[in-house]
C-alpha atoms as a PDB file:
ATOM      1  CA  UNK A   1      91.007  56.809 184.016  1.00  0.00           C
ATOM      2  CA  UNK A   2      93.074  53.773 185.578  1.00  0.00           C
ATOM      3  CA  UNK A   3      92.392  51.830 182.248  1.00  0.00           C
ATOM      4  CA  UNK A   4      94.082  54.951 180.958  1.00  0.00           C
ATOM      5  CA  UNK A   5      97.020  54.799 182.862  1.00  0.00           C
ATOM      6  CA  UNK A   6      97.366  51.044 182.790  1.00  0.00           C
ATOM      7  CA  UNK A   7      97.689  51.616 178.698  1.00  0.00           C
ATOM      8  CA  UNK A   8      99.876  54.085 178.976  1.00  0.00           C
ATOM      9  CA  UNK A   9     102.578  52.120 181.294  1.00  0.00           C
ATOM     10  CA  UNK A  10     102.324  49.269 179.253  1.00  0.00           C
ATOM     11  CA  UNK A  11     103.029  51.045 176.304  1.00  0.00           C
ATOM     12  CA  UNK A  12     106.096  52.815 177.562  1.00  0.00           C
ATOM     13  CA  UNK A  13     107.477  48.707 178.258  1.00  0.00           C
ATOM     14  CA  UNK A  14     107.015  47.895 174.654  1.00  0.00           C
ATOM     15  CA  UNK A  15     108.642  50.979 173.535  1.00  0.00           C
ATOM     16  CA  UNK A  16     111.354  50.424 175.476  1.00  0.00           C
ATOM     17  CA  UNK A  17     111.494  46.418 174.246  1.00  0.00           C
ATOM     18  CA  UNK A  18     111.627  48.131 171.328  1.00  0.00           C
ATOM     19  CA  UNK A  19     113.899  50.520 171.434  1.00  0.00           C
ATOM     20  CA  UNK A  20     116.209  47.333 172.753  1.00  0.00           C
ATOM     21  CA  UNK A  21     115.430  45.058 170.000  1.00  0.00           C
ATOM     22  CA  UNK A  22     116.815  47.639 167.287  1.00  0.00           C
ATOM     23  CA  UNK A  23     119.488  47.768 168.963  1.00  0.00           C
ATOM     24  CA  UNK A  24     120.110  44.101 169.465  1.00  0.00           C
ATOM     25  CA  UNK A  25     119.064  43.733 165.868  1.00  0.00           C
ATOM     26  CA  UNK A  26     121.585  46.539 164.543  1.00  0.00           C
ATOM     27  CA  UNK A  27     124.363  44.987 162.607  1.00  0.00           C
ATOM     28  CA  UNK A  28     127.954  45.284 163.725  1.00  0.00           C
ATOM     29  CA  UNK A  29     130.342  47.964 163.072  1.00  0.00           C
ATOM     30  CA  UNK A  30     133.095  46.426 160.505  1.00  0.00           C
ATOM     31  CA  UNK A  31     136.454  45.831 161.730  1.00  0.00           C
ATOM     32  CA  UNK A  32     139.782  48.181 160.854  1.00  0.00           C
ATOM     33  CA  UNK A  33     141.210  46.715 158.015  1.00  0.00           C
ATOM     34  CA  UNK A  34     144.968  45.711 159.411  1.00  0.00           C
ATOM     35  CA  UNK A  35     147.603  47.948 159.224  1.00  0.00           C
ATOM     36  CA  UNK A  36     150.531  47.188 156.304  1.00  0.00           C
ATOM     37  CA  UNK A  37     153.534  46.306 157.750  1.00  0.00           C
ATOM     38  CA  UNK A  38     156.247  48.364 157.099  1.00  0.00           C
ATOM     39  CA  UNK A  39     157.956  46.365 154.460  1.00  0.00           C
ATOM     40  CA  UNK A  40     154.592  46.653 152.863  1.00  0.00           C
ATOM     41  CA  UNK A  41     154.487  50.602 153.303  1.00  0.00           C
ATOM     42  CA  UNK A  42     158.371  50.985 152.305  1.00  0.00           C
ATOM     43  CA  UNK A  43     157.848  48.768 149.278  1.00  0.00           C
ATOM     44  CA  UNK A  44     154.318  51.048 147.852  1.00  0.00           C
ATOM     45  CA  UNK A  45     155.163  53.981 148.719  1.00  0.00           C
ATOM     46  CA  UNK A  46     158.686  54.058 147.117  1.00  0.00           C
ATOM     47  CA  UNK A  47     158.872  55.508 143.101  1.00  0.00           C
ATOM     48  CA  UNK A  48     162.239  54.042 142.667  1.00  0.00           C
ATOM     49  CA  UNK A  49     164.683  51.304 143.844  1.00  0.00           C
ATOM     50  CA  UNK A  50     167.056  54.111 144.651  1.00  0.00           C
ATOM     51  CA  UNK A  51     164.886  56.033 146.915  1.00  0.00           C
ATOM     52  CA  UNK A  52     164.209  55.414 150.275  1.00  0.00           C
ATOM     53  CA  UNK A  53     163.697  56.962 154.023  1.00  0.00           C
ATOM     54  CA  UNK A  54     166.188  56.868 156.734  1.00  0.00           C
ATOM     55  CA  UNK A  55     165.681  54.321 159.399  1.00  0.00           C
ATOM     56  CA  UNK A  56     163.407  51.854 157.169  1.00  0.00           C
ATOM     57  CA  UNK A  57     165.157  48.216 156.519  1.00  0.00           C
ATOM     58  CA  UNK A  58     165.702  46.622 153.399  1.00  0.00           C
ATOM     59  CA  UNK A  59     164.756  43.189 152.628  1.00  0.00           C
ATOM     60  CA  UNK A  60     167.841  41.751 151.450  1.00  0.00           C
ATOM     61  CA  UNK A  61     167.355  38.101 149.933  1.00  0.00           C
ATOM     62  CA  UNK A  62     169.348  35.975 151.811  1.00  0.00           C
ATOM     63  CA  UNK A  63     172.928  34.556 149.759  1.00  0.00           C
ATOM     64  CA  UNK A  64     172.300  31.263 147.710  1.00  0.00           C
ATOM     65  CA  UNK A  65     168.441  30.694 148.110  1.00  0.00           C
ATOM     66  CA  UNK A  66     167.512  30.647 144.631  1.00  0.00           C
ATOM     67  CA  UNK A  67     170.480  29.146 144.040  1.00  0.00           C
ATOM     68  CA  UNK A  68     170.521  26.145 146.829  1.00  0.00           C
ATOM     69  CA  UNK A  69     166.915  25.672 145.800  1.00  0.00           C
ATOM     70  CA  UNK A  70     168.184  24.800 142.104  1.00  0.00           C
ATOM     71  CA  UNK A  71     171.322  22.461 143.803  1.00  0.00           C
ATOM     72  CA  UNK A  72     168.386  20.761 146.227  1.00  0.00           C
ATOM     73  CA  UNK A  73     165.893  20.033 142.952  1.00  0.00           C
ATOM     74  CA  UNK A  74     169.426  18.841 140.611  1.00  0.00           C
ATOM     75  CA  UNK A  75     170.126  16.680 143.471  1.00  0.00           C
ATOM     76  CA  UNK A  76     167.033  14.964 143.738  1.00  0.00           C
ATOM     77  CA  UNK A  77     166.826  14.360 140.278  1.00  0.00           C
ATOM     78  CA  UNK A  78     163.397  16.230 139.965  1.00  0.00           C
ATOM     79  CA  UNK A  79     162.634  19.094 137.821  1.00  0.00           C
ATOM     80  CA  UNK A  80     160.493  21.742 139.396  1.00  0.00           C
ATOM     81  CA  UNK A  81     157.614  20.719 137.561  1.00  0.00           C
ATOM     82  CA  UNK A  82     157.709  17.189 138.643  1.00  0.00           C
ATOM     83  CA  UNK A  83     158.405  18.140 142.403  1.00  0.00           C
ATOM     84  CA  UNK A  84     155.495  20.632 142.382  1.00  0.00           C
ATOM     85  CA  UNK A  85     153.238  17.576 141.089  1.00  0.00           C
ATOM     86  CA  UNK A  86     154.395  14.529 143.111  1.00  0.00           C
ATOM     87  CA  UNK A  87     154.303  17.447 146.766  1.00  0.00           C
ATOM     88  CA  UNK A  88     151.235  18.690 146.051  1.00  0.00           C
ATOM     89  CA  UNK A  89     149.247  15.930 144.550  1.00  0.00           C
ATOM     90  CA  UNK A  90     150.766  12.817 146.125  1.00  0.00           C
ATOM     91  CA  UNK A  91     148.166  13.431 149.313  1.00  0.00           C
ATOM     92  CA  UNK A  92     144.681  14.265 147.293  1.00  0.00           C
ATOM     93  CA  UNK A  93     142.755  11.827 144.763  1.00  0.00           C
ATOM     94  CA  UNK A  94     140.127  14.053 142.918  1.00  0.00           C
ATOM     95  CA  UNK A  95     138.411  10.594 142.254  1.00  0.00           C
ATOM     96  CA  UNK A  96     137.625  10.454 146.086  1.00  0.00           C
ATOM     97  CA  UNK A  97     137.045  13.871 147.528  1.00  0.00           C
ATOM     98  CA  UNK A  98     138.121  13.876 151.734  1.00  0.00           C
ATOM     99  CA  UNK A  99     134.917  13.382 154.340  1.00  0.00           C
ATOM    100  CA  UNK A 100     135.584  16.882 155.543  1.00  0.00           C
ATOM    101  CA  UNK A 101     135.749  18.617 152.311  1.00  0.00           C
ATOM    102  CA  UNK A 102     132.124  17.044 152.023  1.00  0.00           C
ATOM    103  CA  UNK A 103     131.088  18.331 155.428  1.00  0.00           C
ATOM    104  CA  UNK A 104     131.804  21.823 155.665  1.00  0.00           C
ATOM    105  CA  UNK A 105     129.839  23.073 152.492  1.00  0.00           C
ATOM    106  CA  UNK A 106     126.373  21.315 154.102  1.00  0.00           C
ATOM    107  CA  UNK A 107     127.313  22.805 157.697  1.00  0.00           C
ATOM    108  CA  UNK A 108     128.010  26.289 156.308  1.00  0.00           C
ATOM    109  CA  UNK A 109     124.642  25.711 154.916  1.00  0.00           C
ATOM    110  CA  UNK A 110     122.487  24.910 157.894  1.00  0.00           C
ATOM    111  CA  UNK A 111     124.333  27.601 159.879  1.00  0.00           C
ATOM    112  CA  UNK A 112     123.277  30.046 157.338  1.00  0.00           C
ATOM    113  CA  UNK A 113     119.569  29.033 156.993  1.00  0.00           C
ATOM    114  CA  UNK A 114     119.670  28.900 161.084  1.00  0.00           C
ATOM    115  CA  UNK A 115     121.092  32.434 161.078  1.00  0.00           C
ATOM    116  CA  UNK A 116     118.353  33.363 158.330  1.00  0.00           C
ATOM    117  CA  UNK A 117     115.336  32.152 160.311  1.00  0.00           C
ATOM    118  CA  UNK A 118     116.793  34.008 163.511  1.00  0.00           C
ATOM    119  CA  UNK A 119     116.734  36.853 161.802  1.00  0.00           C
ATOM    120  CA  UNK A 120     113.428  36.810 159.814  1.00  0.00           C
ATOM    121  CA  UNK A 121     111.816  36.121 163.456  1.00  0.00           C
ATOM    122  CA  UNK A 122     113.188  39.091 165.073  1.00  0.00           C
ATOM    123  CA  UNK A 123     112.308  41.105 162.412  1.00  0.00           C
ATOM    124  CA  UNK A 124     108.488  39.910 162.430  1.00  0.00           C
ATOM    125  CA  UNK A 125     108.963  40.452 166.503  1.00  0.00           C
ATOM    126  CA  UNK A 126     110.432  44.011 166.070  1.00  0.00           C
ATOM    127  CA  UNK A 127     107.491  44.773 163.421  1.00  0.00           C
ATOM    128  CA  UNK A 128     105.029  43.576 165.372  1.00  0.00           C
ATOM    129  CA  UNK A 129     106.190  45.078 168.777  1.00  0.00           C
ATOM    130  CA  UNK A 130     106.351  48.522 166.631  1.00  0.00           C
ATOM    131  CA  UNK A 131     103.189  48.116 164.822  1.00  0.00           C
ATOM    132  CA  UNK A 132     101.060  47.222 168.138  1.00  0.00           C
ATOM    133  CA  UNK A 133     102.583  50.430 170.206  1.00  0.00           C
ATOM    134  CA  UNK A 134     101.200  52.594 166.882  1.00  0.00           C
ATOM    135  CA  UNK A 135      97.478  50.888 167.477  1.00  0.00           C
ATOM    136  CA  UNK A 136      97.371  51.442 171.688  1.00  0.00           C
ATOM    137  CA  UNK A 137      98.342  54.978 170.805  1.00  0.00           C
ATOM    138  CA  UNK A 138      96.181  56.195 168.086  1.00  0.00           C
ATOM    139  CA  UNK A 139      92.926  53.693 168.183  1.00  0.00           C
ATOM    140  CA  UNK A 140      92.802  51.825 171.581  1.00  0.00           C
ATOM    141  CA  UNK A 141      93.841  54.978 174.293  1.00  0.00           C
ATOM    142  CA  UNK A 142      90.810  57.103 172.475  1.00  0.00           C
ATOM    143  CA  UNK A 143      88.544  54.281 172.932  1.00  0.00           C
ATOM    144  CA  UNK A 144      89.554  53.832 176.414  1.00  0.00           C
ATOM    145  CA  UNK A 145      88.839  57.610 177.546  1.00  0.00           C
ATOM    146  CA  UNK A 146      85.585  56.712 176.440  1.00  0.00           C
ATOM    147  CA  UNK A 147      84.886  53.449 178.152  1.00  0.00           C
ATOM    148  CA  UNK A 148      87.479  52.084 180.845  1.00  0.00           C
ATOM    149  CA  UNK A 149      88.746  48.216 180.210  1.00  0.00           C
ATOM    150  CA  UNK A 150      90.356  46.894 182.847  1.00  0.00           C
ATOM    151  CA  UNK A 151      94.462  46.380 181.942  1.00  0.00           C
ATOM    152  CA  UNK A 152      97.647  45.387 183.666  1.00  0.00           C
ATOM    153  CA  UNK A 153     101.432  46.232 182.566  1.00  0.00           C
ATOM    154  CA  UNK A 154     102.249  43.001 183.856  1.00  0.00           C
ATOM    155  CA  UNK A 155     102.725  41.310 180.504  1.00  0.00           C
ATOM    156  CA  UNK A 156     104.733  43.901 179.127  1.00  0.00           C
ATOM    157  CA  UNK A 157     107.215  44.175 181.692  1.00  0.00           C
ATOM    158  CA  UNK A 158     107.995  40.565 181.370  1.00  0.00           C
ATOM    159  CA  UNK A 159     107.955  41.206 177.420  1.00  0.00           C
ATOM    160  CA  UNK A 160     110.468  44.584 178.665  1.00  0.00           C
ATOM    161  CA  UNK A 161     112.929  41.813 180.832  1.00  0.00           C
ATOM    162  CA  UNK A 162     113.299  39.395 178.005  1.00  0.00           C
ATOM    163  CA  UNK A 163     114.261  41.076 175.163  1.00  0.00           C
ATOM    164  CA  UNK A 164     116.669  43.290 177.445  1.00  0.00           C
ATOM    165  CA  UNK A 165     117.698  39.352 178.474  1.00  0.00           C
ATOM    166  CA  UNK A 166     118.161  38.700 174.719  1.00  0.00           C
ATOM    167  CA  UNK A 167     119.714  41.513 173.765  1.00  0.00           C
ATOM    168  CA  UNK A 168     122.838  40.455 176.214  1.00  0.00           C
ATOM    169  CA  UNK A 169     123.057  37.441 174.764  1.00  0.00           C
ATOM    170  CA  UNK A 170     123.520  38.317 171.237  1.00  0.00           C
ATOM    171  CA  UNK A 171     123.605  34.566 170.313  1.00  0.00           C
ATOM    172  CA  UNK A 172     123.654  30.842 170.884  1.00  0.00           C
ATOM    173  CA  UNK A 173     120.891  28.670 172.200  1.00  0.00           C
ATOM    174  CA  UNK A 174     120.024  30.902 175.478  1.00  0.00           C
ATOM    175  CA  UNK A 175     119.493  34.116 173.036  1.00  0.00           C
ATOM    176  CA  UNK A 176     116.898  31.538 170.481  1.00  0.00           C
ATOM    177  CA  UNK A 177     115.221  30.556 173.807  1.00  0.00           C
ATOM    178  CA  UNK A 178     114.692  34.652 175.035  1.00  0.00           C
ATOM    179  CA  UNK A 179     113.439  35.531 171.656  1.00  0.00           C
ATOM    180  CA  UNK A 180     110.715  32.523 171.243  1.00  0.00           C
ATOM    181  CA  UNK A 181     109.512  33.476 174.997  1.00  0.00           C
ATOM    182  CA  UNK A 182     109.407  37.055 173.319  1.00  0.00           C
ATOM    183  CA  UNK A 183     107.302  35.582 170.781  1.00  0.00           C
ATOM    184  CA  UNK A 184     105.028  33.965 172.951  1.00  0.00           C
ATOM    185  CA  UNK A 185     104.592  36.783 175.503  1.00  0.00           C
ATOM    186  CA  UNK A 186     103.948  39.801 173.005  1.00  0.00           C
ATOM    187  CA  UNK A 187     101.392  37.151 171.430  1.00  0.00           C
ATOM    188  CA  UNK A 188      99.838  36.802 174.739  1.00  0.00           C
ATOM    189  CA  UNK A 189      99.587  40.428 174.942  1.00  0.00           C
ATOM    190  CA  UNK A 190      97.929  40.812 171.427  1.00  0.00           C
ATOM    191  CA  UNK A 191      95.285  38.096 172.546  1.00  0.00           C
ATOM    192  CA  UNK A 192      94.212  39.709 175.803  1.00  0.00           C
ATOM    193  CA  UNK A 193      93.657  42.911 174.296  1.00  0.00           C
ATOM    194  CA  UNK A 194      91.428  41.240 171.621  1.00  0.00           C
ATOM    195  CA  UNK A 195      89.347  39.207 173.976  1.00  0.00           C
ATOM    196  CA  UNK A 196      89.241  42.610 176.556  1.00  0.00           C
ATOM    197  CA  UNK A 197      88.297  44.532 173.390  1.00  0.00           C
ATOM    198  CA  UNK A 198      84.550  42.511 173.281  1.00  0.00           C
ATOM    199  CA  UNK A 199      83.336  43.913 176.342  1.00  0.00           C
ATOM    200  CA  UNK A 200      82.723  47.137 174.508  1.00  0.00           C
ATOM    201  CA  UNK A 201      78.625  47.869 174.561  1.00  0.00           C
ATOM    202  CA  UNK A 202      79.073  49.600 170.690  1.00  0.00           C
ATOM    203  CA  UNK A 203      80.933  47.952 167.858  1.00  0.00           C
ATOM    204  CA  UNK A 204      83.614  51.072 168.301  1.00  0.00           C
ATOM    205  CA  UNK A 205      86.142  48.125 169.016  1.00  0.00           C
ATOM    206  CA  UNK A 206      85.817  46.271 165.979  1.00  0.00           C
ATOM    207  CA  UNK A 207      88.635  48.438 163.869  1.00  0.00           C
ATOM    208  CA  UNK A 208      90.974  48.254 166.723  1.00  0.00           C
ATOM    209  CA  UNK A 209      90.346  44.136 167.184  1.00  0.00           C
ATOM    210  CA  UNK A 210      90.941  43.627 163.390  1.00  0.00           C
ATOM    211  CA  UNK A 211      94.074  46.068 163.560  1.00  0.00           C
ATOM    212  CA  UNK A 212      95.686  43.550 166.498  1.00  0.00           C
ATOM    213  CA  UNK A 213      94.597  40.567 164.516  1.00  0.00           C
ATOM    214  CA  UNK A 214      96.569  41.300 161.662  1.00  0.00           C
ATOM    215  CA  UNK A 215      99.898  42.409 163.747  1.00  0.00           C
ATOM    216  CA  UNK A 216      99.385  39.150 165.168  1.00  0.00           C
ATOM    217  CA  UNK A 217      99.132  37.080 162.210  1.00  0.00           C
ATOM    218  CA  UNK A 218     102.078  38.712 160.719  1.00  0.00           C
ATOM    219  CA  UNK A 219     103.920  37.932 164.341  1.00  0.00           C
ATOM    220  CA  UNK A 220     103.312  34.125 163.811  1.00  0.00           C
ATOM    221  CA  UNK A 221     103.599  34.213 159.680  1.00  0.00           C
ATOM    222  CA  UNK A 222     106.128  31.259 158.875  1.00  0.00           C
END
């Protein structure tokens, strides 16, 4: 009956590891898109140029600009073609593309295959923590009302503190760290049922030991 209970405790510290993973794992809500200003709302929402509301301002274009723009480009002897050319282009060679320009496309890269591997891991981690609760319920606590195995929650309430660890750190190095040690402790759980599981006088244990073999070999698949 203690074996029982043991199972039973430790199971209700992976469900709740679980229950904190999904959450952790659960993508953000979107942000608001901004609000249009209300030049922007004046300007759609108008049918006309003749009607408006009271108390919204008119963008008036200020006296001369096009005009003083055309003076500024006569007096420098440009045309606006030619100015647009020798501003824009005068600091960029396409021959020789800038150091930085080469940089950011292979950074964006690596952050994005980092942030793919994160995520493939805690979704083997959440699938295995899922699929192993499913086996102690249905095959291992009938087994155990039949003969006792000596267990201890003591591994799953470390397993419990970490991810609710990880799940506060949403990110960065320390939240990596908390989800390999999550890793590593719901593997050590998976391999001290199995090698518990052989002390059973029948061969009764043998579909529960294959079940926990394959939810850990899909926890460590690459």
């Amino acid at each position: 009956m203690a074996s029982v209970v043991s199972l039973l405790v430790s199971v209700g510290h992976q469900a709740a590891a679980l229950h904190t993973l999904r959450a952790a794992a659960a993508p953000h809500p979107p942000r608001s898109p901004p609000q249009p200003s209300r030049t922007q709302t004046f300007s759609a929402g108008r049918s006309g140029p003749a009607q408006h509301s009271l108390g919204e301002e008119m963008e008036v274009p200020e006296p001369g600009g096009a005009q003083g723009l055309e003076e500024k480009r006569k007096a420098s002897g440009k045309s606006p073609k030619e100015g647009e050319e020798s501003g824009d282009l005068s600091s960029l060679s396409l021959g020789e593309p800038r150091p930085e320009r080469l940089a950011q496309p292979g950074l964006a890269r690596r952050e994005t295959l980092r942030e793919m591997a994160l995520r493939s891991k805690m979704s083997r981690l959440i699938e295995a923590t899922s699929q192993l609760v499913q086996v102690e319920q249905t095959l291992l606590l009938p087994l155990l009302q039949q003969h006792p195995l000596p267990l201890h929650p003591k591994d799953s309430i470390e397993f419990r503190n970490i991810c609710s660890h990880m799940a506060l750190q949403k990110e960065g190095q320390q939240f990596e760290r908390d989800l390999h040690e999550a890793h590593q402790c719901l593997k050590t759980i998976i391999e001290k049922l199995i090698c518990s599981l052989t002390v059973f006088p029948s061969d009764s244990y043998i579909p529960v030991r294959s079940a926990l073999r394959q939810i850990l070999q899909n926890l460590l698949a690459m």
